[in-house]
C-alpha atoms as a PDB file:
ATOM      1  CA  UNK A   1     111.086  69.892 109.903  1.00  0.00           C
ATOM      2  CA  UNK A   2     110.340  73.536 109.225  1.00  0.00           C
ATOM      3  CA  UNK A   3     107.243  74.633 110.442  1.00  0.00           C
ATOM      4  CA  UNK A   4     105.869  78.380 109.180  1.00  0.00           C
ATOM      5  CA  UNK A   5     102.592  80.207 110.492  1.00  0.00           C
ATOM      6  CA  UNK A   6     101.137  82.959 108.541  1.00  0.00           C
ATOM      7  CA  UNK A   7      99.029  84.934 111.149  1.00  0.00           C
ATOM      8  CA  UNK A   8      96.745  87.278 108.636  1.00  0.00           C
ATOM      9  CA  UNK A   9      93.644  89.313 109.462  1.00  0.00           C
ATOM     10  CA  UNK A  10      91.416  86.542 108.174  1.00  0.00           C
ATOM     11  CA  UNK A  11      92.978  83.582 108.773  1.00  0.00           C
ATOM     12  CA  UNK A  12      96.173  81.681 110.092  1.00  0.00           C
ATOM     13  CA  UNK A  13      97.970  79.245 107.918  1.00  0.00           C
ATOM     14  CA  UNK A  14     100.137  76.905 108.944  1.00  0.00           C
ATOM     15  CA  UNK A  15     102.832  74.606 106.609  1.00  0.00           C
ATOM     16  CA  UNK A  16     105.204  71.848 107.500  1.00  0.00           C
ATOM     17  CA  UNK A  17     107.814  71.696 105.077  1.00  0.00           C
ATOM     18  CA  UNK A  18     110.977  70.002 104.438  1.00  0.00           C
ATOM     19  CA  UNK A  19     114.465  72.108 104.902  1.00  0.00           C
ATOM     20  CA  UNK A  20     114.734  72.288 101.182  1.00  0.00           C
ATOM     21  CA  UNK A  21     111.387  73.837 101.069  1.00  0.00           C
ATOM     22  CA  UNK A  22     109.259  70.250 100.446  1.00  0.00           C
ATOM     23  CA  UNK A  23     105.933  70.537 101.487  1.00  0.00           C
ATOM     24  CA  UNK A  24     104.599  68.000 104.025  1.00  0.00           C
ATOM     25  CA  UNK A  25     100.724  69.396 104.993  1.00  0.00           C
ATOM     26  CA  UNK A  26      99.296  72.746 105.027  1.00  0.00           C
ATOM     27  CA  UNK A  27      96.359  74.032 107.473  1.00  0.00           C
ATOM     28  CA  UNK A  28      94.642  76.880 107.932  1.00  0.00           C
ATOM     29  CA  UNK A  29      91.368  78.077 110.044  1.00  0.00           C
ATOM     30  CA  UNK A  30      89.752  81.327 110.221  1.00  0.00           C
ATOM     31  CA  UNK A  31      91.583  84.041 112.467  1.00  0.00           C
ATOM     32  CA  UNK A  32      89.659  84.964 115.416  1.00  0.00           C
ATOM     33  CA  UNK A  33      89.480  88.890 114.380  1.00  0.00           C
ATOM     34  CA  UNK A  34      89.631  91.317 117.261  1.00  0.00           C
ATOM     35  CA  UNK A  35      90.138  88.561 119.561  1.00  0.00           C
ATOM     36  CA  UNK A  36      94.038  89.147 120.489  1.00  0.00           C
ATOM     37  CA  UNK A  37      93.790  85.894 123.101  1.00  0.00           C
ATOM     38  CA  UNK A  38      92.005  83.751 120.872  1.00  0.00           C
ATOM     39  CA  UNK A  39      94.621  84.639 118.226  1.00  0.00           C
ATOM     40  CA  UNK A  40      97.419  83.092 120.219  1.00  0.00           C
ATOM     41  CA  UNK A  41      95.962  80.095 120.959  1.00  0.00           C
ATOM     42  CA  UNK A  42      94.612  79.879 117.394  1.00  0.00           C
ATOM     43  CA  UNK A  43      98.231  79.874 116.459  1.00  0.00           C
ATOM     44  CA  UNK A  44      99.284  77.358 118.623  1.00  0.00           C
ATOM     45  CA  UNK A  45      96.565  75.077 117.799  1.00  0.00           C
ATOM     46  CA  UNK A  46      97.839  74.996 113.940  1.00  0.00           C
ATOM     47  CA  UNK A  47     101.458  74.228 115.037  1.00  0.00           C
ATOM     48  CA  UNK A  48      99.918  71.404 117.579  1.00  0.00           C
ATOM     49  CA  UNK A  49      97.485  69.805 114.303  1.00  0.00           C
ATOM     50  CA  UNK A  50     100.667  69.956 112.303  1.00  0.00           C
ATOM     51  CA  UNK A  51     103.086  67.983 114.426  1.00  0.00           C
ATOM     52  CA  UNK A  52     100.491  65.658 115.613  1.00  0.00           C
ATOM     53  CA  UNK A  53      99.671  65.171 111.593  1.00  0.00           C
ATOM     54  CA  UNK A  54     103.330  64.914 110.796  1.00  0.00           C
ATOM     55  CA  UNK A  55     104.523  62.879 113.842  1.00  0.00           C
ATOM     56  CA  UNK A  56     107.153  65.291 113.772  1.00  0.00           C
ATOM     57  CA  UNK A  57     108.315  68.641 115.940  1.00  0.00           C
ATOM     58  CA  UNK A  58     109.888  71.463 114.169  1.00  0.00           C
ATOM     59  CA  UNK A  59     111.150  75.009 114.175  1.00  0.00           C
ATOM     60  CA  UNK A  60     108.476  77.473 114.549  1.00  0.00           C
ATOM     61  CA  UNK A  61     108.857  80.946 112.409  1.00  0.00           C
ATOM     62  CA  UNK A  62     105.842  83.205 112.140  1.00  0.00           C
ATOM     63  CA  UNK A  63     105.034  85.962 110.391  1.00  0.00           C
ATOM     64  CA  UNK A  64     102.671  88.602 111.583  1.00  0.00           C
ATOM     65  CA  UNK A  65     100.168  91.410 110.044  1.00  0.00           C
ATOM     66  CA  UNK A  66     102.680  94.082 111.686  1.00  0.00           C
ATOM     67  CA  UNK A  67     105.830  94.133 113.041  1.00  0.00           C
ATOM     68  CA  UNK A  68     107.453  94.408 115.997  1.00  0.00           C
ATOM     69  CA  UNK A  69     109.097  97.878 117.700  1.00  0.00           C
ATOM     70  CA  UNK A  70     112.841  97.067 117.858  1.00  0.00           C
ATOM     71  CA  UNK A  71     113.281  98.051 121.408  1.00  0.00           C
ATOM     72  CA  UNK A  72     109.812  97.030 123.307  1.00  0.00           C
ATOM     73  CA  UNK A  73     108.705  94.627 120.807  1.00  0.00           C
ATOM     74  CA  UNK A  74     105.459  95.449 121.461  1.00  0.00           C
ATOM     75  CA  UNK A  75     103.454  95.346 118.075  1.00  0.00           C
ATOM     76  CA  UNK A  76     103.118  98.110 115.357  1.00  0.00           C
ATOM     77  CA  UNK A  77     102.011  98.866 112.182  1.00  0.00           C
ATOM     78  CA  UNK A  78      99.065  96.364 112.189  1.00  0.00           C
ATOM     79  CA  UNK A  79      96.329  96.170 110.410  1.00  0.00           C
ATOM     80  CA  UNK A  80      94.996  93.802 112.572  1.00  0.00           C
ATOM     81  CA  UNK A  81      94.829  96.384 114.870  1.00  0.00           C
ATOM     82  CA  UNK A  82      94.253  94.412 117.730  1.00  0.00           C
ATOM     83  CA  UNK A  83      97.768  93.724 117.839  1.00  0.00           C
ATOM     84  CA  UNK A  84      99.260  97.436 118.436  1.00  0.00           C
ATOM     85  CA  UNK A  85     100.847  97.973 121.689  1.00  0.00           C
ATOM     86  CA  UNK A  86     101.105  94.413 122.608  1.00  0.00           C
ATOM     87  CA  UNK A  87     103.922  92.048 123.366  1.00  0.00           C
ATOM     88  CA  UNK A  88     103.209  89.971 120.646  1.00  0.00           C
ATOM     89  CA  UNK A  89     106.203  88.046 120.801  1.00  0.00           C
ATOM     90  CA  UNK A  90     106.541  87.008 124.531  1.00  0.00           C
ATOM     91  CA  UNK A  91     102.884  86.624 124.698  1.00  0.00           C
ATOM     92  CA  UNK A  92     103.289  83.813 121.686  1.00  0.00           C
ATOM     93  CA  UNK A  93     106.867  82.291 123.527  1.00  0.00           C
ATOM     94  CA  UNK A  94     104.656  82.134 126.826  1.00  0.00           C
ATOM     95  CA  UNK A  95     101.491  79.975 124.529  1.00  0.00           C
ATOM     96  CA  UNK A  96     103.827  77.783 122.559  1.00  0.00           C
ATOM     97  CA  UNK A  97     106.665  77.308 125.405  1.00  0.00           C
ATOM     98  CA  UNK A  98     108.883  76.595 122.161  1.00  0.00           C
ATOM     99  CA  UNK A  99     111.388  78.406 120.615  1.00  0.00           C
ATOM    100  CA  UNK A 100     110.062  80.994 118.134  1.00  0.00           C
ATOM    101  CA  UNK A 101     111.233  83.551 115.084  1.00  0.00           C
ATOM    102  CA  UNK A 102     109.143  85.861 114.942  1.00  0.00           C
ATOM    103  CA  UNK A 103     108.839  88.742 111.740  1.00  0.00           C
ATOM    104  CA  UNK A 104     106.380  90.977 109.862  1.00  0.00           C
ATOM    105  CA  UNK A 105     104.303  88.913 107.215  1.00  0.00           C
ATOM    106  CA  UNK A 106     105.533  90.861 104.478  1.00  0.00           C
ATOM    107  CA  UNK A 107     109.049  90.825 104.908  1.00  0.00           C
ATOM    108  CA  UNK A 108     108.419  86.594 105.337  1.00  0.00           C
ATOM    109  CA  UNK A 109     106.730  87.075 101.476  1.00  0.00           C
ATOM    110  CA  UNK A 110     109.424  88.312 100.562  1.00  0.00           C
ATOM    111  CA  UNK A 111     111.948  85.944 102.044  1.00  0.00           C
ATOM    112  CA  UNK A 112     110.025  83.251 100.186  1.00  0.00           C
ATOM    113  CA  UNK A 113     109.385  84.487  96.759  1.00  0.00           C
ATOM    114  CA  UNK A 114     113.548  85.174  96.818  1.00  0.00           C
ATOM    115  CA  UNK A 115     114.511  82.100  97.907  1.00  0.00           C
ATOM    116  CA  UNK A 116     112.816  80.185  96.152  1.00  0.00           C
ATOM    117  CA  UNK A 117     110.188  82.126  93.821  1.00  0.00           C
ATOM    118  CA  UNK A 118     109.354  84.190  91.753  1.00  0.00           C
ATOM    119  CA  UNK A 119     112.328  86.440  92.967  1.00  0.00           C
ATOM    120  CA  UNK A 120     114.985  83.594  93.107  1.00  0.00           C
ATOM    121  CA  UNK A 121     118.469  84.689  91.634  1.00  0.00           C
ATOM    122  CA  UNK A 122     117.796  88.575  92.057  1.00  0.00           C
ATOM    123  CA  UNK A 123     119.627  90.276  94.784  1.00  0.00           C
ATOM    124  CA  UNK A 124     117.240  93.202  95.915  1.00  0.00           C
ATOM    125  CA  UNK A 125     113.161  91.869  95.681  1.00  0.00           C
ATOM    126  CA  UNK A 126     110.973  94.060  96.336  1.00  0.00           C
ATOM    127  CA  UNK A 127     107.280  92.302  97.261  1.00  0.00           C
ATOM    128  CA  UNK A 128     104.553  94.248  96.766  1.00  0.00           C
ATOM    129  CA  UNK A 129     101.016  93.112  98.880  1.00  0.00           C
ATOM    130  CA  UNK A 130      97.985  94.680  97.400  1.00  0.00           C
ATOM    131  CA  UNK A 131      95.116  92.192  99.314  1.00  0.00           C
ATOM    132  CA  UNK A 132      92.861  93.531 102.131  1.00  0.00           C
ATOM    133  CA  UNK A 133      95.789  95.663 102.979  1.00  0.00           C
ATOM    134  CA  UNK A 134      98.630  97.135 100.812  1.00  0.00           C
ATOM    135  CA  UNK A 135     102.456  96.624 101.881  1.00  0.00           C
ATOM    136  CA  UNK A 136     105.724  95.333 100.945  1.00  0.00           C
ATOM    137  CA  UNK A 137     108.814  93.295 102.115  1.00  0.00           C
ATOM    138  CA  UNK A 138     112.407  94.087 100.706  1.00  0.00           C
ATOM    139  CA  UNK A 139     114.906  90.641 101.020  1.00  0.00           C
ATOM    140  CA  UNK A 140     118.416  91.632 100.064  1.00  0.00           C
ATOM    141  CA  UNK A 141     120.409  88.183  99.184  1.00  0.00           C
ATOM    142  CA  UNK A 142     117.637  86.198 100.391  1.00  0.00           C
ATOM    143  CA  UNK A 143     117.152  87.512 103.761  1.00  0.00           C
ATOM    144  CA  UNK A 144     114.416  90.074 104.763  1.00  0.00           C
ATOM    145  CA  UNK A 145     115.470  93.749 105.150  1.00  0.00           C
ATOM    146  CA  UNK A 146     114.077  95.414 108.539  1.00  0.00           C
ATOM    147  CA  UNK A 147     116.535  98.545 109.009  1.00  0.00           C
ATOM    148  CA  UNK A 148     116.594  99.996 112.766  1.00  0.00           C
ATOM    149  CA  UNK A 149     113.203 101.295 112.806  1.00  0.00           C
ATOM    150  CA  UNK A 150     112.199  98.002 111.744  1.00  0.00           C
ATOM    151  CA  UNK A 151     109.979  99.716 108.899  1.00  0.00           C
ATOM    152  CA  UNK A 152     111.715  98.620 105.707  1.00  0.00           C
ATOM    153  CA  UNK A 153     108.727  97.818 102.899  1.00  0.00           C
ATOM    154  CA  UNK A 154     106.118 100.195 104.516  1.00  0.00           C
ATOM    155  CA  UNK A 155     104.843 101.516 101.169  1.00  0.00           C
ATOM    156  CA  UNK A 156     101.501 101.400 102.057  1.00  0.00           C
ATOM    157  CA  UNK A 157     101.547 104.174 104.360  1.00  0.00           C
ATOM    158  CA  UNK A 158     103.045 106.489 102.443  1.00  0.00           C
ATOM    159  CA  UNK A 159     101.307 109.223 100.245  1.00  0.00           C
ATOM    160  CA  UNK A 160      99.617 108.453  96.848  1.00  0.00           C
ATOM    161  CA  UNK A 161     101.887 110.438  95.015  1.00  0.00           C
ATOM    162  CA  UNK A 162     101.008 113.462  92.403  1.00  0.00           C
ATOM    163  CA  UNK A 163      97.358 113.352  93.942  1.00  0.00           C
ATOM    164  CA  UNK A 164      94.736 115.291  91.736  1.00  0.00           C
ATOM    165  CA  UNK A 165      92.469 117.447  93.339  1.00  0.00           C
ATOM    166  CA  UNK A 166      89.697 114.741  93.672  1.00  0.00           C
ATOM    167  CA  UNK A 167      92.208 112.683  95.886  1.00  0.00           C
ATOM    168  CA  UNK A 168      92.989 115.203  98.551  1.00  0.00           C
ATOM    169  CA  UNK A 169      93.009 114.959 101.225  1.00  0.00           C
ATOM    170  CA  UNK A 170      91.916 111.184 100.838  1.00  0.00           C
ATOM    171  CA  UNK A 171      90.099 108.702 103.007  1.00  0.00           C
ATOM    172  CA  UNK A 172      91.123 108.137 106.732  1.00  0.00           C
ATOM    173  CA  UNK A 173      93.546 105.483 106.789  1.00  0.00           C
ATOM    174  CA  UNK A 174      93.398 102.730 109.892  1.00  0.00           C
ATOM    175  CA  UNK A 175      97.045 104.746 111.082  1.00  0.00           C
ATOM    176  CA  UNK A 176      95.352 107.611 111.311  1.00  0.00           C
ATOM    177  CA  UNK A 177      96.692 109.588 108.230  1.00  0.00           C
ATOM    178  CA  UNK A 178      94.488 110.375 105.309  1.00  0.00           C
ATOM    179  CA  UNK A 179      95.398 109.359 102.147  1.00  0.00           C
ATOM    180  CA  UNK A 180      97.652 106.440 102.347  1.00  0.00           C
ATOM    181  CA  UNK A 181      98.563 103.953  99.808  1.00  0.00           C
ATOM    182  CA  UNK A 182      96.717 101.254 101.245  1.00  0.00           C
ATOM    183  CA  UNK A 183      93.314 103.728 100.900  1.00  0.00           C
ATOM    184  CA  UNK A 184      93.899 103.535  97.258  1.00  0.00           C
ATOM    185  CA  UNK A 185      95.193 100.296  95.964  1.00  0.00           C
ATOM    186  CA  UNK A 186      94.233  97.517  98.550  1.00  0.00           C
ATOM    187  CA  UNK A 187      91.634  95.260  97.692  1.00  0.00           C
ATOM    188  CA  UNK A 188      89.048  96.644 100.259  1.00  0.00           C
ATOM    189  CA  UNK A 189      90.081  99.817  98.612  1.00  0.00           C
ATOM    190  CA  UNK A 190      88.987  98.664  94.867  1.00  0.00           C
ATOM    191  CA  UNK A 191      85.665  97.576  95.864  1.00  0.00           C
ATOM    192  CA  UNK A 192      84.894 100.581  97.869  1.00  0.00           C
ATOM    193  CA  UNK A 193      85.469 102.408  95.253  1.00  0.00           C
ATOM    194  CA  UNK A 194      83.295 100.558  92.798  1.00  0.00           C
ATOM    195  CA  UNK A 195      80.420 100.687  96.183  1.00  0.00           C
ATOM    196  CA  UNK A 196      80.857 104.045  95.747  1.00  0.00           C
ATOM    197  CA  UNK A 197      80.016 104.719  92.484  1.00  0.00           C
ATOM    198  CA  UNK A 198      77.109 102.187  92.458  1.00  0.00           C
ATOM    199  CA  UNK A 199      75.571 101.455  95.716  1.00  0.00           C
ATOM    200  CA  UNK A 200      76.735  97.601  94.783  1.00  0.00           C
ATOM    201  CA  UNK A 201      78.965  95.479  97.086  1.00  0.00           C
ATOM    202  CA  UNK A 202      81.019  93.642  94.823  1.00  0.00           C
ATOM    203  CA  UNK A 203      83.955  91.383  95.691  1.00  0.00           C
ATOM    204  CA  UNK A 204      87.577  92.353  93.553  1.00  0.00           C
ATOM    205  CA  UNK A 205      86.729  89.519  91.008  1.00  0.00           C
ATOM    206  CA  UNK A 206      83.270  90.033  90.514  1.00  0.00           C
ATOM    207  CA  UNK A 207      84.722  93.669  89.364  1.00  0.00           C
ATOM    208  CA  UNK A 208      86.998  92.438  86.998  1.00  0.00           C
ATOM    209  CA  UNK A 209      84.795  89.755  85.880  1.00  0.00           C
ATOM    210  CA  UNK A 210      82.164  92.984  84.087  1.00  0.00           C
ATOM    211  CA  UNK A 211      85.553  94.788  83.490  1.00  0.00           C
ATOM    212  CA  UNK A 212      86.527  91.689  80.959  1.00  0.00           C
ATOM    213  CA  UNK A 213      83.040  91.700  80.136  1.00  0.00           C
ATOM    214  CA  UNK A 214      83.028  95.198  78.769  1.00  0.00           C
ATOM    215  CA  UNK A 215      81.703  96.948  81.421  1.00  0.00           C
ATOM    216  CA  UNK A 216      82.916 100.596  80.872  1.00  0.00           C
ATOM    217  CA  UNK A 217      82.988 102.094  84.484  1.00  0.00           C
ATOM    218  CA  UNK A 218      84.500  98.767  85.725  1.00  0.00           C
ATOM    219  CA  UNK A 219      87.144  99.231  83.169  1.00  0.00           C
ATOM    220  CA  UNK A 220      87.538 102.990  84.101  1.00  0.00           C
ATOM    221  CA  UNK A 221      87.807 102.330  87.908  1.00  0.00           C
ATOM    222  CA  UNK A 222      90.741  99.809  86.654  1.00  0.00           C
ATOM    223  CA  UNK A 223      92.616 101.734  84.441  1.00  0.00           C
ATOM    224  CA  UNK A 224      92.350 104.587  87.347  1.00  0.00           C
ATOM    225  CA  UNK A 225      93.455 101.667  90.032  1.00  0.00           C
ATOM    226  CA  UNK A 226      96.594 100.637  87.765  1.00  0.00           C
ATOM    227  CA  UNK A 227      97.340 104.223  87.438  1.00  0.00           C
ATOM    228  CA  UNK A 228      97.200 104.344  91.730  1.00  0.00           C
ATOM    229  CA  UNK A 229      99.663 101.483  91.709  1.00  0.00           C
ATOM    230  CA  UNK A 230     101.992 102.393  89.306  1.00  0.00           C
ATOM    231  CA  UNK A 231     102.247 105.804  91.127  1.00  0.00           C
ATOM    232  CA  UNK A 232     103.412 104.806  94.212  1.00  0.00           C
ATOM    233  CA  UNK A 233     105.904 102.008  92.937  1.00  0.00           C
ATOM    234  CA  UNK A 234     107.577 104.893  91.324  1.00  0.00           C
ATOM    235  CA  UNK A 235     108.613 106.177  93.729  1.00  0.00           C
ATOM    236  CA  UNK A 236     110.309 102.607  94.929  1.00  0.00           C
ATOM    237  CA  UNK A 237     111.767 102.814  91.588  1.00  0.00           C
ATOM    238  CA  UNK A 238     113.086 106.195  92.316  1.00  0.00           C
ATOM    239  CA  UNK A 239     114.186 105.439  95.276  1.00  0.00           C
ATOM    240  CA  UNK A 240     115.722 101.687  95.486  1.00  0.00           C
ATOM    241  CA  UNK A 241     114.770 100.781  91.868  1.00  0.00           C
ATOM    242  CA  UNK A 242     114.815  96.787  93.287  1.00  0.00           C
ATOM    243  CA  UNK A 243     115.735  93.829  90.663  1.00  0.00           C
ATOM    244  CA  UNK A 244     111.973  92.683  90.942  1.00  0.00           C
ATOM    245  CA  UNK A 245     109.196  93.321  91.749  1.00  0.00           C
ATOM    246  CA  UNK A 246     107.018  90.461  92.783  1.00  0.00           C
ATOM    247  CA  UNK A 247     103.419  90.755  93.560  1.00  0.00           C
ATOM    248  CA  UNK A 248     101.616  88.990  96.511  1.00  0.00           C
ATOM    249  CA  UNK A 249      98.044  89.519  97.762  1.00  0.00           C
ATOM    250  CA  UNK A 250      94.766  88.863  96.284  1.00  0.00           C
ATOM    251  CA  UNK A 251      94.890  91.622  93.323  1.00  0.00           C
ATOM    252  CA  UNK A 252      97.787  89.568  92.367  1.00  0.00           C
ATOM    253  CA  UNK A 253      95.677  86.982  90.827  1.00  0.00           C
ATOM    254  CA  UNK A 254      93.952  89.418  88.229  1.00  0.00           C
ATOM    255  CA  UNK A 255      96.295  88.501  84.951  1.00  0.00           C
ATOM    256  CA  UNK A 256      95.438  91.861  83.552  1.00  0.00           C
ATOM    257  CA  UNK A 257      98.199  93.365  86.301  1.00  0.00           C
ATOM    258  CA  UNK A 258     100.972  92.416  84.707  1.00  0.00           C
ATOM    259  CA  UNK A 259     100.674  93.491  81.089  1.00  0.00           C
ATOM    260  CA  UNK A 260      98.968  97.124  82.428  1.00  0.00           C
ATOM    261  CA  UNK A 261     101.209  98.283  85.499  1.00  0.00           C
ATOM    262  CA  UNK A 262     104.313  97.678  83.434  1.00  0.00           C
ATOM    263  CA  UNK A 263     103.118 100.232  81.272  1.00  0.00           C
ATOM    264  CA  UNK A 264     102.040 102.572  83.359  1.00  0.00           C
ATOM    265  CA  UNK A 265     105.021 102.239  85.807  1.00  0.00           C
ATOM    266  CA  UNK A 266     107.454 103.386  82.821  1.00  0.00           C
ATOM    267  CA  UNK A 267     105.256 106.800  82.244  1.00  0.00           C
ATOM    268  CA  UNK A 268     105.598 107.381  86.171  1.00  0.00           C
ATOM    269  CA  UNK A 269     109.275 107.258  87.158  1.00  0.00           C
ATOM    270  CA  UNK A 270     112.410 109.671  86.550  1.00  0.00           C
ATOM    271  CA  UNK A 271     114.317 107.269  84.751  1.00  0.00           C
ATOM    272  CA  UNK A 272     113.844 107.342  80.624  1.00  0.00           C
ATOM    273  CA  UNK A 273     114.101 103.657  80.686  1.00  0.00           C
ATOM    274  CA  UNK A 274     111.674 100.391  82.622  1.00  0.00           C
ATOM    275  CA  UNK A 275     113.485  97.238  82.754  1.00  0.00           C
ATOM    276  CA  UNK A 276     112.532  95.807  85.853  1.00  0.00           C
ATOM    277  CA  UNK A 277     110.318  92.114  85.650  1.00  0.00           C
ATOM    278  CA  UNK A 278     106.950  92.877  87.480  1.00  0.00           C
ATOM    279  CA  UNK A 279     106.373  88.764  88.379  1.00  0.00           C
ATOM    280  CA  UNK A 280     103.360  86.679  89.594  1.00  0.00           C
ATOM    281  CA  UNK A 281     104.560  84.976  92.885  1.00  0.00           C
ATOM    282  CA  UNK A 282     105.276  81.060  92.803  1.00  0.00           C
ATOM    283  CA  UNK A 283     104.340  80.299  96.098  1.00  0.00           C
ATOM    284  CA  UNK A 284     100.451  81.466  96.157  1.00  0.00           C
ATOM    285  CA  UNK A 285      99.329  84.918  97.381  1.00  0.00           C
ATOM    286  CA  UNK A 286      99.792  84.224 100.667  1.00  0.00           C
ATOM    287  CA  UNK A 287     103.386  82.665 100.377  1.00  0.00           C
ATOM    288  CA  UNK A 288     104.591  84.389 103.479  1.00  0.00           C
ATOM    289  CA  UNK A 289     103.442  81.572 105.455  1.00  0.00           C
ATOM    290  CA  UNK A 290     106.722  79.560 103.547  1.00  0.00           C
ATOM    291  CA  UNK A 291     108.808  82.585 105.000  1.00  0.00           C
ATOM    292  CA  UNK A 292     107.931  82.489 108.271  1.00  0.00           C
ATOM    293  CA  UNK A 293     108.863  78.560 108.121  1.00  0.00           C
ATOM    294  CA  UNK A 294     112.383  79.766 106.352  1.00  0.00           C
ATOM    295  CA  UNK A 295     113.075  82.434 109.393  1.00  0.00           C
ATOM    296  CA  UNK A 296     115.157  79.164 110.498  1.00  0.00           C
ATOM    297  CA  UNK A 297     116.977  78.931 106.966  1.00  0.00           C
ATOM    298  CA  UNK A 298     120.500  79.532 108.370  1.00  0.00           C
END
């Protein structure tokens, strides 16, 4: 039995799963945010309910809302920013007292979605995460890319590309930069800017629902979030121009995505031509947690 845990800034999933990727049970609870202790033993306490469920031990994989400094392997890049600086990985082999695998949540999307997903059969996927965060995992032939800085898929902390003056120098990102992707086209990110043109808390969907309803600033603020998007995937186009792109995260859900970004993606990039399949994951939004359980899949 494969067993994958999807550690994510609002909850931790956990599946049990066949090794042909057969689901036995899924569980998740709530993650215990800014709580770095209770997080551990929240993730043990999934893998425990599992194999007690099951009757069955497994491999353990999990994937994490960062990754992991190649040398120290202390935690980066986190979102969960209770994580930075700390040894996430011993600190979870001293809870479990198992054997773990142990990658950035991202890069397990991807390693899902291309083995068997929305990505299966292309060589190069490219999963793009635009949910309370904004991110990306490359897999090249089925495995997830890191490179030596263990920073492959880090799109949303780059620039927003070809910024107009009303988008300098941007908002302060949780890094510390201004302006990052993942100020512009996360989730959080659409709602704030609907909060801010309003004074109304809205969730994503309740957005969209007035935008198919004919709301005209709803429908502006969409168009102008597409057009966020499709900038900064250019320059993945430009730059690695991946066999797919497959989208993950809860923005994923909104159908409108993939007729509009196409679109806009082809105006955006150098090339005079836009082949590449923009594709709805098979797995769920939060398919990672199938990843992590496939960071055994030798």
């Amino acid at each position: 039995m494969l067993i994958g845990i999807d550690w994510g800034g609002t909850k931790i999933e956990g599946v049990a799963m066949h090794p042909d990727g057969r689901e036995i049970l899924r569980l998740r609870q709530d993650t215990p945010r800014h709580d770095y202790k209770g997080c551990l033993h929240a993730v043990k306490a999934v893998i425990d309910q599992l194999e007690a469920a099951t009757g069955q031990t497994g491999s353990i994989g999990i994937g994490i809302p960062g990754s992991l400094e190649p040398v120290s392997r202390l935690g980066k890049g986190a979102s969960s920013t209770w994580l930075l600086g700390q040894p996430v990985e011993a600190d979870l082999q001293a809870v479990i007292q198992r054997p773990i695998r142990v990658e950035n949540d991202a890069d397990c999307f991807a390693a899902s979605e291309a083995v068997d997903g929305a990505g299966r059969g292309h060589n190069v996927v490219f999963a793009v995460i635009l949910g309370s965060g904004a991110g990306a995992g490359i897999a090249v032939g089925g495995r997830a890319h890191h490179g030596p800085n263990n920073s492959g898929g880090e799109w949303g902390h780059n620039p927003l590309p070809f910024p107009d003056t009303t988008e300098i120098p941007g908002s302060v990102c949780y890094c510390g930069r201004f302006g990052c992707m993942e100020t512009w086209v996360s989730g959080r990110a659409f709602e704030a800017q609907f909060a801010a043109h309003t004074g109304q808390a809205l969730k994503a969907w309740e957005i969209i629902k007035l935008k198919r309803g004919g709301d005209r600033l709803a429908g502006l603020l969409w168009d102008r979030y597409i057009d966020r998007v499709a900038r900064g995937l250019a320059t993945v186009v430009n730059t690695l121009d991946p066999d797919v792109f497959v989208m993950g995260g809860g923005m994923s859900n909104v159908d409108e995505l993939y007729d509009d970004l196409p679109r806009a993606l082809a105006k955006r990039i150098f090339a005079t031509v836009f082949h590449t399949p923009i594709l709805r994951n098979v797995h769920g939004d939060a398919s990672g947690v199938r990843g992590a359980a496939w960071l055994w899949k030798d």
